[in-house]
PDB file of N, CA and C in Angstrom:
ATOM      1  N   UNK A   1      -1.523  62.778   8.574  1.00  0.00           N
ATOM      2  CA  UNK A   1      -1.734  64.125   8.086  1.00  0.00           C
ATOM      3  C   UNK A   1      -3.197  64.534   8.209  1.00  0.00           C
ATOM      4  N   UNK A   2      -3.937  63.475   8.118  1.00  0.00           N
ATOM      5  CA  UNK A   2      -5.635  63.967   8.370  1.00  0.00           C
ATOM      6  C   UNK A   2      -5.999  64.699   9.299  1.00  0.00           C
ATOM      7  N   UNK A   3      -5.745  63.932  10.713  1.00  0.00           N
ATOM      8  CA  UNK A   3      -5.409  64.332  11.839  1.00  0.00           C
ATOM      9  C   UNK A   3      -5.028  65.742  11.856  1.00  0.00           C
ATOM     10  N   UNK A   4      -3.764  66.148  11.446  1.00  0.00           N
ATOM     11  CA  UNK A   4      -3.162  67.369  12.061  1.00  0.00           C
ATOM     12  C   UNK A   4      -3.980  68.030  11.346  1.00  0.00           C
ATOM     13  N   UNK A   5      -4.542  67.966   9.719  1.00  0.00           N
ATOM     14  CA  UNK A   5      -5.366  68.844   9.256  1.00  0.00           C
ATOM     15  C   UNK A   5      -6.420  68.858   9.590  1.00  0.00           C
ATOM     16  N   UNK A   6      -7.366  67.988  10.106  1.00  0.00           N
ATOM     17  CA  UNK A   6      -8.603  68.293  10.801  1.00  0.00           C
ATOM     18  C   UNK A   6      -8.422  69.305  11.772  1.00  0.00           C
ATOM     19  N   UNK A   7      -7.592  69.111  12.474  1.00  0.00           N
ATOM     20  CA  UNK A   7      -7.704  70.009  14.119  1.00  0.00           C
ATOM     21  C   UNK A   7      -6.711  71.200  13.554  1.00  0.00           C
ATOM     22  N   UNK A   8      -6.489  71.706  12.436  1.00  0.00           N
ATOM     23  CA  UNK A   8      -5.897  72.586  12.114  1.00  0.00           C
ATOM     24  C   UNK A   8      -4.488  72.936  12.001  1.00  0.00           C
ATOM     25  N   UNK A   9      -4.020  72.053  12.526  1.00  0.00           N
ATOM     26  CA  UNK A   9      -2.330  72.110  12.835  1.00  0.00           C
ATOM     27  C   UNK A   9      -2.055  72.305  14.285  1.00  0.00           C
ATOM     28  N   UNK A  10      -3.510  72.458  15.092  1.00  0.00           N
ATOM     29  CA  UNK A  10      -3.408  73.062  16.160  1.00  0.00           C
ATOM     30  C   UNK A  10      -3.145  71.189  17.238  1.00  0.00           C
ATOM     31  N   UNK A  11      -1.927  71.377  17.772  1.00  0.00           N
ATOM     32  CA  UNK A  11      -2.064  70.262  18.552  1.00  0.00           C
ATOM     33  C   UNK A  11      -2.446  70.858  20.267  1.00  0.00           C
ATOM     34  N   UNK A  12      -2.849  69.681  20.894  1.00  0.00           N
ATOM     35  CA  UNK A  12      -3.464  69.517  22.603  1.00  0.00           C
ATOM     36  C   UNK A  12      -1.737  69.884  23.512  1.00  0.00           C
ATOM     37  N   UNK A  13      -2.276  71.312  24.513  1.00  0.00           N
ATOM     38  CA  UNK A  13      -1.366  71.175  25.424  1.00  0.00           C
ATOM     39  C   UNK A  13      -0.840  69.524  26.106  1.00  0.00           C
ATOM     40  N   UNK A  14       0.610  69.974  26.312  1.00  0.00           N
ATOM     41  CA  UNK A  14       1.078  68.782  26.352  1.00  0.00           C
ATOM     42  C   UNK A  14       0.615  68.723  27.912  1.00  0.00           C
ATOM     43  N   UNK A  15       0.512  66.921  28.600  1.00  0.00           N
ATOM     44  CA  UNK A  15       0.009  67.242  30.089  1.00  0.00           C
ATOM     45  C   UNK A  15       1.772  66.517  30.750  1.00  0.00           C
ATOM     46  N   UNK A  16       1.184  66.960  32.071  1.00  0.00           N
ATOM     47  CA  UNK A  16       2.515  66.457  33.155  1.00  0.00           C
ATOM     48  C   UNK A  16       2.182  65.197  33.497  1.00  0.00           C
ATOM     49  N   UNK A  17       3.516  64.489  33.740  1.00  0.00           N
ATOM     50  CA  UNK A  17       3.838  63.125  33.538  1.00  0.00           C
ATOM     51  C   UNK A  17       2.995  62.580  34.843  1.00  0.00           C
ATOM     52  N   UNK A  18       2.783  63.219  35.863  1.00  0.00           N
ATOM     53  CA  UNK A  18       1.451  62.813  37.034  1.00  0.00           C
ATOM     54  C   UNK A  18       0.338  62.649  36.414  1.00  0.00           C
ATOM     55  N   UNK A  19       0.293  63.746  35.615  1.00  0.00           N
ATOM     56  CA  UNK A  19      -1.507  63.441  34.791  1.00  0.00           C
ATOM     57  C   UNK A  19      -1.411  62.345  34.068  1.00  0.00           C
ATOM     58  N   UNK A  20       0.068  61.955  33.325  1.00  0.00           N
ATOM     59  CA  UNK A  20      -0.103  60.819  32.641  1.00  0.00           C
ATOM     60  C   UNK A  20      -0.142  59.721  33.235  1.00  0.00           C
ATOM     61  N   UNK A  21       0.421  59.240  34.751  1.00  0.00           N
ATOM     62  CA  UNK A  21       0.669  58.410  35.650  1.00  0.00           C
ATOM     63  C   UNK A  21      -0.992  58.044  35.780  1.00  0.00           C
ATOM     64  N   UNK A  22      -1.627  59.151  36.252  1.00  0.00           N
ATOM     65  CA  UNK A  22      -3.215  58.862  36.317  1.00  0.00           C
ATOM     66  C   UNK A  22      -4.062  58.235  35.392  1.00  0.00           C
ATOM     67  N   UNK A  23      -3.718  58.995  33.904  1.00  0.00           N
ATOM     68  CA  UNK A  23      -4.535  58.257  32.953  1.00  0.00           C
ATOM     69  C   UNK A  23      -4.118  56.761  32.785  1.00  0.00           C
ATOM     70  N   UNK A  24      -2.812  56.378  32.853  1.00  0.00           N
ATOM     71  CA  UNK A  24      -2.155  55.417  32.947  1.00  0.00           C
ATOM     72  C   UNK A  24      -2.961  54.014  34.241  1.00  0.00           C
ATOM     73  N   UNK A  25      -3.095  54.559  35.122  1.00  0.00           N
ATOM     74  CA  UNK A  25      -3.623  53.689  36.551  1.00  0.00           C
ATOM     75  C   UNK A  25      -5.211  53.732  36.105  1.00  0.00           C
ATOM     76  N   UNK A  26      -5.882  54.521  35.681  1.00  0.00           N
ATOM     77  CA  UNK A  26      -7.050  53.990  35.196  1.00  0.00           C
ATOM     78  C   UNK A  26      -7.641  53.670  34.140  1.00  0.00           C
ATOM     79  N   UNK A  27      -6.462  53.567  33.509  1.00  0.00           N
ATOM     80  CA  UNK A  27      -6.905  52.840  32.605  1.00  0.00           C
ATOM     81  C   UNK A  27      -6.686  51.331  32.658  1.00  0.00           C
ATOM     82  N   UNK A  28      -6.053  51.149  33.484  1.00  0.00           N
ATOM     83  CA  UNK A  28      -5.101  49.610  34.020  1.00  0.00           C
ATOM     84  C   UNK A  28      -6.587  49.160  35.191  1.00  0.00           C
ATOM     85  N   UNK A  29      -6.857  50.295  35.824  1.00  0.00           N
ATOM     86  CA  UNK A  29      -8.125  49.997  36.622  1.00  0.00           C
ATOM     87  C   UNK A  29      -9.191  49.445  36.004  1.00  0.00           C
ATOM     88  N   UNK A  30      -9.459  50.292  34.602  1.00  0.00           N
ATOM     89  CA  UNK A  30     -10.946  50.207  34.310  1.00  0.00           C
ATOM     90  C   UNK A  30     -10.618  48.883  33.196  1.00  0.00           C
ATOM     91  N   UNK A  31      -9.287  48.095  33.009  1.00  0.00           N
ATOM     92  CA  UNK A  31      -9.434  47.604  32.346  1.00  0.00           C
ATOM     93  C   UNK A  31      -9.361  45.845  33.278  1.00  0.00           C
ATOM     94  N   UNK A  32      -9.707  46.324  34.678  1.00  0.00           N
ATOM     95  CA  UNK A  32      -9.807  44.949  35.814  1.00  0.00           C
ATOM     96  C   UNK A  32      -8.156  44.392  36.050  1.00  0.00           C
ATOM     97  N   UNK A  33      -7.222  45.104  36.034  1.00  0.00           N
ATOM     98  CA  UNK A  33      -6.137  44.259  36.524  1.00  0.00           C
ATOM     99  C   UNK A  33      -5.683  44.762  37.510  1.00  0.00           C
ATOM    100  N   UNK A  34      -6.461  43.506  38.287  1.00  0.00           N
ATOM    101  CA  UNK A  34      -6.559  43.426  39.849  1.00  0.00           C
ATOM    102  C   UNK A  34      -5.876  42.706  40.673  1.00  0.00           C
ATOM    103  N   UNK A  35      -5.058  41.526  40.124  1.00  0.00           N
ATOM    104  CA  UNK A  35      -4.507  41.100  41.096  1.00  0.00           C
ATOM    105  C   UNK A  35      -3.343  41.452  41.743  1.00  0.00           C
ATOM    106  N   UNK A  36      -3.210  41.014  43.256  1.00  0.00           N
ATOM    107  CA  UNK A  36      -1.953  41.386  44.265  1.00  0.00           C
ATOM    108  C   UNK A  36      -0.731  41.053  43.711  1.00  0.00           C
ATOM    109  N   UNK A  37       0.352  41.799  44.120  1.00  0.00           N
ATOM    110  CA  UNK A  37       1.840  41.523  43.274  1.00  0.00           C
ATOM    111  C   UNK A  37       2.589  42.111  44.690  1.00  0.00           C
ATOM    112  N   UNK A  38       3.511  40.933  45.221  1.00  0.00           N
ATOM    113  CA  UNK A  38       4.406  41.922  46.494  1.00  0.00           C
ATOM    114  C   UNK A  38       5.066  42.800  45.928  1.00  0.00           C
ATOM    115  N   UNK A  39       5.663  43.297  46.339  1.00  0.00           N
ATOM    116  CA  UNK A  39       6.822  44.690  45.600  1.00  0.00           C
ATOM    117  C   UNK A  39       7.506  44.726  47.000  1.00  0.00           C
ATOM    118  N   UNK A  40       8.649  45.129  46.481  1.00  0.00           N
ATOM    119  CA  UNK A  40       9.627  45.434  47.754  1.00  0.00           C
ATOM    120  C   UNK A  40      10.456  46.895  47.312  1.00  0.00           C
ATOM    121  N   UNK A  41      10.493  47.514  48.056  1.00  0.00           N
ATOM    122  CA  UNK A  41      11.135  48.684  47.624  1.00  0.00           C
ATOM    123  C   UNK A  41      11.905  49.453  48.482  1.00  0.00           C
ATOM    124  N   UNK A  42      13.037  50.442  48.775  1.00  0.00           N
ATOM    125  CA  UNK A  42      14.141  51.034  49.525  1.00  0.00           C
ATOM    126  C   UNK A  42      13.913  51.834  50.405  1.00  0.00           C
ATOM    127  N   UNK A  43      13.007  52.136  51.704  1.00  0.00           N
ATOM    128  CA  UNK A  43      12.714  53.475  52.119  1.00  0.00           C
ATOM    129  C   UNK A  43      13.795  53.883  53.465  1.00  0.00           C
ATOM    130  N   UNK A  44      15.185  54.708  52.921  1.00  0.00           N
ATOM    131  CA  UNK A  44      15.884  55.145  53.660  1.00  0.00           C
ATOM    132  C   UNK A  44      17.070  53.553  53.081  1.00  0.00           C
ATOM    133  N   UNK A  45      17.171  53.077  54.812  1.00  0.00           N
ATOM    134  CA  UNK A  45      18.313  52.028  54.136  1.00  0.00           C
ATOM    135  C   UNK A  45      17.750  50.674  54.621  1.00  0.00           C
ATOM    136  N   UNK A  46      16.453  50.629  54.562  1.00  0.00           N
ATOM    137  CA  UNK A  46      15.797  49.326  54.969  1.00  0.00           C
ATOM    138  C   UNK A  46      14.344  48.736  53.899  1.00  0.00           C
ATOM    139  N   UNK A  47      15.022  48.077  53.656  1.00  0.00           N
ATOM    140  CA  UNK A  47      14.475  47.148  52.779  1.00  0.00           C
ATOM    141  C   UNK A  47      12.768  47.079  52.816  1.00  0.00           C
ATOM    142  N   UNK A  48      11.784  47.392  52.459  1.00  0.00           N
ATOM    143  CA  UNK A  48      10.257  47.252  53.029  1.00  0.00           C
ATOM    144  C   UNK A  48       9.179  46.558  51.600  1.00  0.00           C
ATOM    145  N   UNK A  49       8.628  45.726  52.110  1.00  0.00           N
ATOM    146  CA  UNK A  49       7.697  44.524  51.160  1.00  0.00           C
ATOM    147  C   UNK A  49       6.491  45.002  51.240  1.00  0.00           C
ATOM    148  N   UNK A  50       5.532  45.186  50.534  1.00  0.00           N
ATOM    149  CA  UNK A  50       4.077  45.081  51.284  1.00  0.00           C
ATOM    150  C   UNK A  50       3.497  44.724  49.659  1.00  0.00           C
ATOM    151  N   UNK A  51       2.218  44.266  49.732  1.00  0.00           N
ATOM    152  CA  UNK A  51       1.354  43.735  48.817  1.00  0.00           C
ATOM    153  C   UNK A  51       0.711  45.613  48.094  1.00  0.00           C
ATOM    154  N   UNK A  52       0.576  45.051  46.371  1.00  0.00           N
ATOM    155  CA  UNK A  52      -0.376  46.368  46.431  1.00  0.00           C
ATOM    156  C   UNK A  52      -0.649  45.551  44.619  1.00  0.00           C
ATOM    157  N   UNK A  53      -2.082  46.369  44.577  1.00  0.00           N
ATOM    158  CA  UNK A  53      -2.707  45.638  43.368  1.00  0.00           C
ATOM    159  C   UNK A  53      -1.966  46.288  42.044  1.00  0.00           C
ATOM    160  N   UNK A  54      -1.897  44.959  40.561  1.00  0.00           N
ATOM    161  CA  UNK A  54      -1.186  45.523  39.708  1.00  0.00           C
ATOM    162  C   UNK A  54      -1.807  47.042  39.146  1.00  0.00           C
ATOM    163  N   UNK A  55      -2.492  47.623  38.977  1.00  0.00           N
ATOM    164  CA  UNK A  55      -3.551  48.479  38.786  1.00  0.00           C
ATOM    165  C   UNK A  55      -2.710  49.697  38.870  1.00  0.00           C
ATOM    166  N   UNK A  56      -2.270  49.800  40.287  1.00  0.00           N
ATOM    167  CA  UNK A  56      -1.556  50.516  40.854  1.00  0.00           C
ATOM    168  C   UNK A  56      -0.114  51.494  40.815  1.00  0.00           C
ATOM    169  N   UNK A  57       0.241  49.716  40.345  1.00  0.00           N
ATOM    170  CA  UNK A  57       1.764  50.147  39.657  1.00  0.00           C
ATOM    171  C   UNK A  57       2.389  50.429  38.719  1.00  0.00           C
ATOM    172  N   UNK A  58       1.548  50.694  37.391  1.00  0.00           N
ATOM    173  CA  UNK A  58       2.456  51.429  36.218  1.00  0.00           C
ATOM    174  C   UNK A  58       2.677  52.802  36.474  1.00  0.00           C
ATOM    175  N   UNK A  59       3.779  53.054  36.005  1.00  0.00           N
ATOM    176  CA  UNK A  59       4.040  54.781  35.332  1.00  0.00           C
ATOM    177  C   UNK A  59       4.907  54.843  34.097  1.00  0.00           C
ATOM    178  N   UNK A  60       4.992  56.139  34.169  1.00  0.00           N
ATOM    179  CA  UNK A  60       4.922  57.010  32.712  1.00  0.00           C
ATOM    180  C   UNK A  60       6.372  56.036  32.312  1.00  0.00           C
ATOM    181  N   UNK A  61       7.531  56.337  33.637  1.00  0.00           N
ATOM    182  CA  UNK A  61       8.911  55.865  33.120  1.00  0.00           C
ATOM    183  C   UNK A  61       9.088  54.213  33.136  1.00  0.00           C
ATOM    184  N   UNK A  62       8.266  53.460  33.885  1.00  0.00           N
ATOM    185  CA  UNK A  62       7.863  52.123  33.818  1.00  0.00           C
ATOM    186  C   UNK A  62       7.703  51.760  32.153  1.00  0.00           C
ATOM    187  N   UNK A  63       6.995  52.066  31.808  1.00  0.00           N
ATOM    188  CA  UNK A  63       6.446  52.192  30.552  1.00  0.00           C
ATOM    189  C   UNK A  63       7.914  52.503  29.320  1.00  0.00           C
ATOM    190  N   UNK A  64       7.969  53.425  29.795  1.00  0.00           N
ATOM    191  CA  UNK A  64       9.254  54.365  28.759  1.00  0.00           C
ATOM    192  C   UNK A  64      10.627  52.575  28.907  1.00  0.00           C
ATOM    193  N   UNK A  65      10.511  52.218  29.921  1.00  0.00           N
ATOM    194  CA  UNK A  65      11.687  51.199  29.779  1.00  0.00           C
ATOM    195  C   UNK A  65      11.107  49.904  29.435  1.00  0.00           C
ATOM    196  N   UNK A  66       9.570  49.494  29.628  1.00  0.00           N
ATOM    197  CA  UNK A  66       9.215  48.576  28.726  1.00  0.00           C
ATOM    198  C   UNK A  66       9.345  48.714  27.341  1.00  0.00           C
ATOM    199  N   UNK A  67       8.890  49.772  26.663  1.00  0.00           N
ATOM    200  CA  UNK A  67       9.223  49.868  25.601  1.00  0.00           C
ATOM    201  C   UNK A  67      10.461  50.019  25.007  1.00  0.00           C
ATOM    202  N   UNK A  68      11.545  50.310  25.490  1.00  0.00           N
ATOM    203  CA  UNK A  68      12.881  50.249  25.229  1.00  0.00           C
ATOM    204  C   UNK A  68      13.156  48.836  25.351  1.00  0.00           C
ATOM    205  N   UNK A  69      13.259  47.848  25.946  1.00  0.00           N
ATOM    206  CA  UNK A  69      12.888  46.875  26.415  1.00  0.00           C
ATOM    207  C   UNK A  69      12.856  45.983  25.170  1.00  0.00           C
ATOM    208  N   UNK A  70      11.578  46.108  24.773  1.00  0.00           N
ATOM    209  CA  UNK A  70      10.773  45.877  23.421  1.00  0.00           C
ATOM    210  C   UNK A  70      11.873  45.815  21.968  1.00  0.00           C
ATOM    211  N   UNK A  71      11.758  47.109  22.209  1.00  0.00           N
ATOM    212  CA  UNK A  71      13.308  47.583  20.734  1.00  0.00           C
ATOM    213  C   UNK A  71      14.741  46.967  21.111  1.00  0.00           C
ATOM    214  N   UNK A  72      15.200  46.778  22.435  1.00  0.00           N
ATOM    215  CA  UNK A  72      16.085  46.760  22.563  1.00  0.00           C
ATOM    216  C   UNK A  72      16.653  44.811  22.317  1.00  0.00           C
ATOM    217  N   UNK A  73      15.117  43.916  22.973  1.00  0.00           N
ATOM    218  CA  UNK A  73      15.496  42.722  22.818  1.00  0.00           C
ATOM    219  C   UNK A  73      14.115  41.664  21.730  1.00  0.00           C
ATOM    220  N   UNK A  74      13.240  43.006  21.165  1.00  0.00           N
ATOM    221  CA  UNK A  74      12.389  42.618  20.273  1.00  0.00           C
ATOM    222  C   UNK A  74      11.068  41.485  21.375  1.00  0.00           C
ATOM    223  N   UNK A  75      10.167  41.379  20.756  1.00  0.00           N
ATOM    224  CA  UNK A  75       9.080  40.785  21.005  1.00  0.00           C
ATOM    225  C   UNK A  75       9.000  39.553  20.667  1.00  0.00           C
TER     226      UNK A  75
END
């Protein structure tokens, strides 16, 4: 309640889930997690591998199912 009464009741436009993808990757950046992880993923109907740093790869819905994840089989 401090919170909402400090800033008046007034809350921060909400941002788009790209902007959150971004804050998300650098913060994973600035926090050094750097190492390589293969990934393989579907493009069309052929199967394709390539290396890319963990840094790289969170997002918003990544996230949304870790945390379900979490609740769903506890910590």
């Amino acid at each position: 309640m401090e919170i909402l009464e400090k800033y008046e009741y007034n809350l921060p436009e909400p941002i788009t889930n790209q902007r959150f993808n971004e804050y998300i990757k650098d913060a994973c950046k600035a926090a050094e997690i750097k190492s390589v992880e293969s990934m393989t993923r579907t493009v069309g109907s052929k199967l394709v591998t390539g290396k890319v740093e963990k840094w790289s790869m969170p997002l918003s819905n990544w996230w949304t199912t870790a945390h379900q994840l979490v609740i769903k089989f506890g910590d």
